[in-house]
C-alpha atoms as a PDB file:
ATOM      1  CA  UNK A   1      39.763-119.274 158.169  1.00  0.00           C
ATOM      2  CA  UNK A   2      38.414-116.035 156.534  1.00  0.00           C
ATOM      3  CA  UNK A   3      41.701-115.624 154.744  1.00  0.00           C
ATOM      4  CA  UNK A   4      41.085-119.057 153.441  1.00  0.00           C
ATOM      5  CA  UNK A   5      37.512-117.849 152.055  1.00  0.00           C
ATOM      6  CA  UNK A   6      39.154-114.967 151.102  1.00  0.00           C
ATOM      7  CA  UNK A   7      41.216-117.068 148.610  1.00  0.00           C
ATOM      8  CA  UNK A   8      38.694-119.338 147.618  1.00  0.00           C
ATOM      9  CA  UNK A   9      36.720-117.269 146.832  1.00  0.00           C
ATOM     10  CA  UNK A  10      39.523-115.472 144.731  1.00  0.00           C
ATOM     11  CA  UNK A  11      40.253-118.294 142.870  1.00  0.00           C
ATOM     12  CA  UNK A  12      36.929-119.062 141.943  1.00  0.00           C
ATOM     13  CA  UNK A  13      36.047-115.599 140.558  1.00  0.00           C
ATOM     14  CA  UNK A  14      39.551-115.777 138.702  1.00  0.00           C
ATOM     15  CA  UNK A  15      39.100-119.598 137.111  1.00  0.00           C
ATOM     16  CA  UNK A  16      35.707-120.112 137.718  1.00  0.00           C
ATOM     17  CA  UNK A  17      34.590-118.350 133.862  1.00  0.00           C
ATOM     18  CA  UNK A  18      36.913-120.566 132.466  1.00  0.00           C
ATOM     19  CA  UNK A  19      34.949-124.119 132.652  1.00  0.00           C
ATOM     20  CA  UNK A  20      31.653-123.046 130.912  1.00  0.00           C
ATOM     21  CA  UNK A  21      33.656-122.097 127.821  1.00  0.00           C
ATOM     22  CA  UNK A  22      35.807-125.223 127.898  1.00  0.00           C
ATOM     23  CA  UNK A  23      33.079-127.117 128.147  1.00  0.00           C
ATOM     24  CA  UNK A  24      31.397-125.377 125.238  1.00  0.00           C
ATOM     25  CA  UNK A  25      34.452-126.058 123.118  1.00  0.00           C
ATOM     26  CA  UNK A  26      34.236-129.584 124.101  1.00  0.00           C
ATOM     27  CA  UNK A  27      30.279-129.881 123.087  1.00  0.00           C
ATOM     28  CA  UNK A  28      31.074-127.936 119.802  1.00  0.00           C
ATOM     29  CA  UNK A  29      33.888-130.120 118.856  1.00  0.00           C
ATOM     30  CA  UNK A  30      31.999-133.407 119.767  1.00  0.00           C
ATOM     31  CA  UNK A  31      28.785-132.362 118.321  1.00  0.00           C
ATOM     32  CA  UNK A  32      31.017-130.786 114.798  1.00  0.00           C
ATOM     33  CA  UNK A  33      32.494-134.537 114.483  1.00  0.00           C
ATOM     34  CA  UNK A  34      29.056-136.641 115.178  1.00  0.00           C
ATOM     35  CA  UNK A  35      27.646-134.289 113.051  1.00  0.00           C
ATOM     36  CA  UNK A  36      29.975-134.530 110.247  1.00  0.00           C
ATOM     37  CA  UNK A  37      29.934-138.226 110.399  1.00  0.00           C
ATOM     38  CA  UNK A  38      25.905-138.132 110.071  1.00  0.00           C
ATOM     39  CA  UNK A  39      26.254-135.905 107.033  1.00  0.00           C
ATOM     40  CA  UNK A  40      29.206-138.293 105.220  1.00  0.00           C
ATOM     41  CA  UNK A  41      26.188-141.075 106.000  1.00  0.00           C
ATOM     42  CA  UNK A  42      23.427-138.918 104.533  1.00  0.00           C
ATOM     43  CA  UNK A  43      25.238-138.042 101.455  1.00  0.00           C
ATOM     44  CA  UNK A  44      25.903-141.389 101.183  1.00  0.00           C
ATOM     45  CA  UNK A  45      22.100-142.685 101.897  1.00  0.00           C
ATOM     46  CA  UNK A  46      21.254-139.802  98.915  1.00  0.00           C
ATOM     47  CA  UNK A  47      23.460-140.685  96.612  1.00  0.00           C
ATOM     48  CA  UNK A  48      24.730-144.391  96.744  1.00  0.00           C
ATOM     49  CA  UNK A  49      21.222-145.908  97.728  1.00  0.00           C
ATOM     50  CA  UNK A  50      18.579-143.353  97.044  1.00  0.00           C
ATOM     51  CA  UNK A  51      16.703-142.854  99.734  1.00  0.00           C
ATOM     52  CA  UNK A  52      16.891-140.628 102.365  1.00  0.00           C
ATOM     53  CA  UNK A  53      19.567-141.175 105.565  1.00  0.00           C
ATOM     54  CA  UNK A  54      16.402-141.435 107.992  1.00  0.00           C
ATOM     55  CA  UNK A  55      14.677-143.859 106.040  1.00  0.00           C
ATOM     56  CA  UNK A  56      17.213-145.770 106.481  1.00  0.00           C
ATOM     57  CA  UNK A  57      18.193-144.838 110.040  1.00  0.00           C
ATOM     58  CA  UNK A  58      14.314-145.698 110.657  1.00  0.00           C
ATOM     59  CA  UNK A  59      15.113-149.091 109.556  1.00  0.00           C
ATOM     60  CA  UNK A  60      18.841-150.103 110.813  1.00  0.00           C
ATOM     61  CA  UNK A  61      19.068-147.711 113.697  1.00  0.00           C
ATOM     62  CA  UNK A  62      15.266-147.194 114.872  1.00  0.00           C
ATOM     63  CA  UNK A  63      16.260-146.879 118.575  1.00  0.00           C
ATOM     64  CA  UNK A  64      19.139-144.301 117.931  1.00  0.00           C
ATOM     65  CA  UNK A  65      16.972-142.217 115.985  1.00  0.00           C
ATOM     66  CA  UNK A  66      16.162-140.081 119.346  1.00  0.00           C
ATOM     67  CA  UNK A  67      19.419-139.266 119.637  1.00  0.00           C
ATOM     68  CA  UNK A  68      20.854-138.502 116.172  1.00  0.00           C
ATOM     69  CA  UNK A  69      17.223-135.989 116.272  1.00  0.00           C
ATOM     70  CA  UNK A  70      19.051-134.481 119.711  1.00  0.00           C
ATOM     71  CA  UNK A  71      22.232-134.279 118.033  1.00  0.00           C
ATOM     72  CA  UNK A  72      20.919-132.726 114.858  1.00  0.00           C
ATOM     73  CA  UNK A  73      19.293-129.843 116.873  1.00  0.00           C
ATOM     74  CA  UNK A  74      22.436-129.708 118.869  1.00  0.00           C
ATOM     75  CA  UNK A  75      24.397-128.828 115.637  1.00  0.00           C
ATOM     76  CA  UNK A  76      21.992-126.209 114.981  1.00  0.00           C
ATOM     77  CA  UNK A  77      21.836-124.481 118.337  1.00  0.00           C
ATOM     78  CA  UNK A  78      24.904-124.290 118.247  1.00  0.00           C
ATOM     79  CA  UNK A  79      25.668-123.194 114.489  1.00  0.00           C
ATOM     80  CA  UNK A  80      27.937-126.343 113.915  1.00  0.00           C
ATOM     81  CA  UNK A  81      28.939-126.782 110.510  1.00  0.00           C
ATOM     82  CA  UNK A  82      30.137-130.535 109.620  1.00  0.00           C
ATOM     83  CA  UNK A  83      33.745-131.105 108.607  1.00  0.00           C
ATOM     84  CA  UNK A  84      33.547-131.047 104.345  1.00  0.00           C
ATOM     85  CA  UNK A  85      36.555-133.763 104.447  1.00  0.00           C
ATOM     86  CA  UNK A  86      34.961-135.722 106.962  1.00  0.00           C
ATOM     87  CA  UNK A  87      31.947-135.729 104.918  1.00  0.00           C
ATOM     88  CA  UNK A  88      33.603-136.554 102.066  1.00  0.00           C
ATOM     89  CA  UNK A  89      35.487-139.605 103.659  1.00  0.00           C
ATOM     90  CA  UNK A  90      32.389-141.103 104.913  1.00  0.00           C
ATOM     91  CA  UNK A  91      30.657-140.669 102.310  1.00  0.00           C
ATOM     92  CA  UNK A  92      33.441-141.941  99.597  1.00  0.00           C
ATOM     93  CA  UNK A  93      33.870-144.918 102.447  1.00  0.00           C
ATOM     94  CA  UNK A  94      30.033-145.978 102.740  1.00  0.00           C
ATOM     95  CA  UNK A  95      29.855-145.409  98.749  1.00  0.00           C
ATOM     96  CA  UNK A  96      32.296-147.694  97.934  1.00  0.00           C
ATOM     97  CA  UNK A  97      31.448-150.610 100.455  1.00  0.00           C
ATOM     98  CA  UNK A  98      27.864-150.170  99.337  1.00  0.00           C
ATOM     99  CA  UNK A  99      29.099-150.688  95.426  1.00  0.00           C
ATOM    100  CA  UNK A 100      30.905-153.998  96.695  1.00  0.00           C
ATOM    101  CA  UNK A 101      27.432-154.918  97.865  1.00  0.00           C
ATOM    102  CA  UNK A 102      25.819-154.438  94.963  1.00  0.00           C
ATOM    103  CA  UNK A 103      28.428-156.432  92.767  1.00  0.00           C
ATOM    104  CA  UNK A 104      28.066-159.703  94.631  1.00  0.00           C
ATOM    105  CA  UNK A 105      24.101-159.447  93.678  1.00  0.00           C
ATOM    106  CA  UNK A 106      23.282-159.157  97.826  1.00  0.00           C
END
């Protein structure tokens, strides 16, 4: 039995530093994609409609706001930059749907 602790206890100290960093991989890459999708939105919000992307969040989304907030200061903590051709899709995407919009008069 304490050659079986002996091992366990092996293994742990051997693996065990490996799951804090995957999971910090895993945060950085969910928060870098939420994060880039936000800022496609905003740039969209800024330059298709005018108006800020949390006036409009305020509006449409009101009881997600808490969490884009958490997810906004989550990107900072952890230095997350957002994916430029994410951005850019979103953006481009939201931008022309919104011009559609506009053209029927709604």
């Amino acid at each position: 039995m304490d050659r079986d602790v002996k091992e366990l206890e092996t293994i742990v100290e051997k693996y065990g530093g490996f799951l804090p960093e995957i999971l910090d991989r895993a945060e950085r890459s969910i928060v870098a994609q939420a994060f880039s999708i936000w800022s496609g939105y905003a740039a969209f919000c800024e330059e298709s409609a005018g108006v800020s992307a949390e006036k409009v969040a305020a509006v449409i989304l009101e009881p997600a706001m808490g969490r884009i907030a958490d997810m906004r200061a989550r990107a900072e903590r952890l230095e997350v930059e957002a994916d430029a051709e994410i951005v850019e899709m979103v953006g481009k995407t939201l931008g022309e749907s919104w011009r559609v919009v506009e053209e029927r008069g709604v």
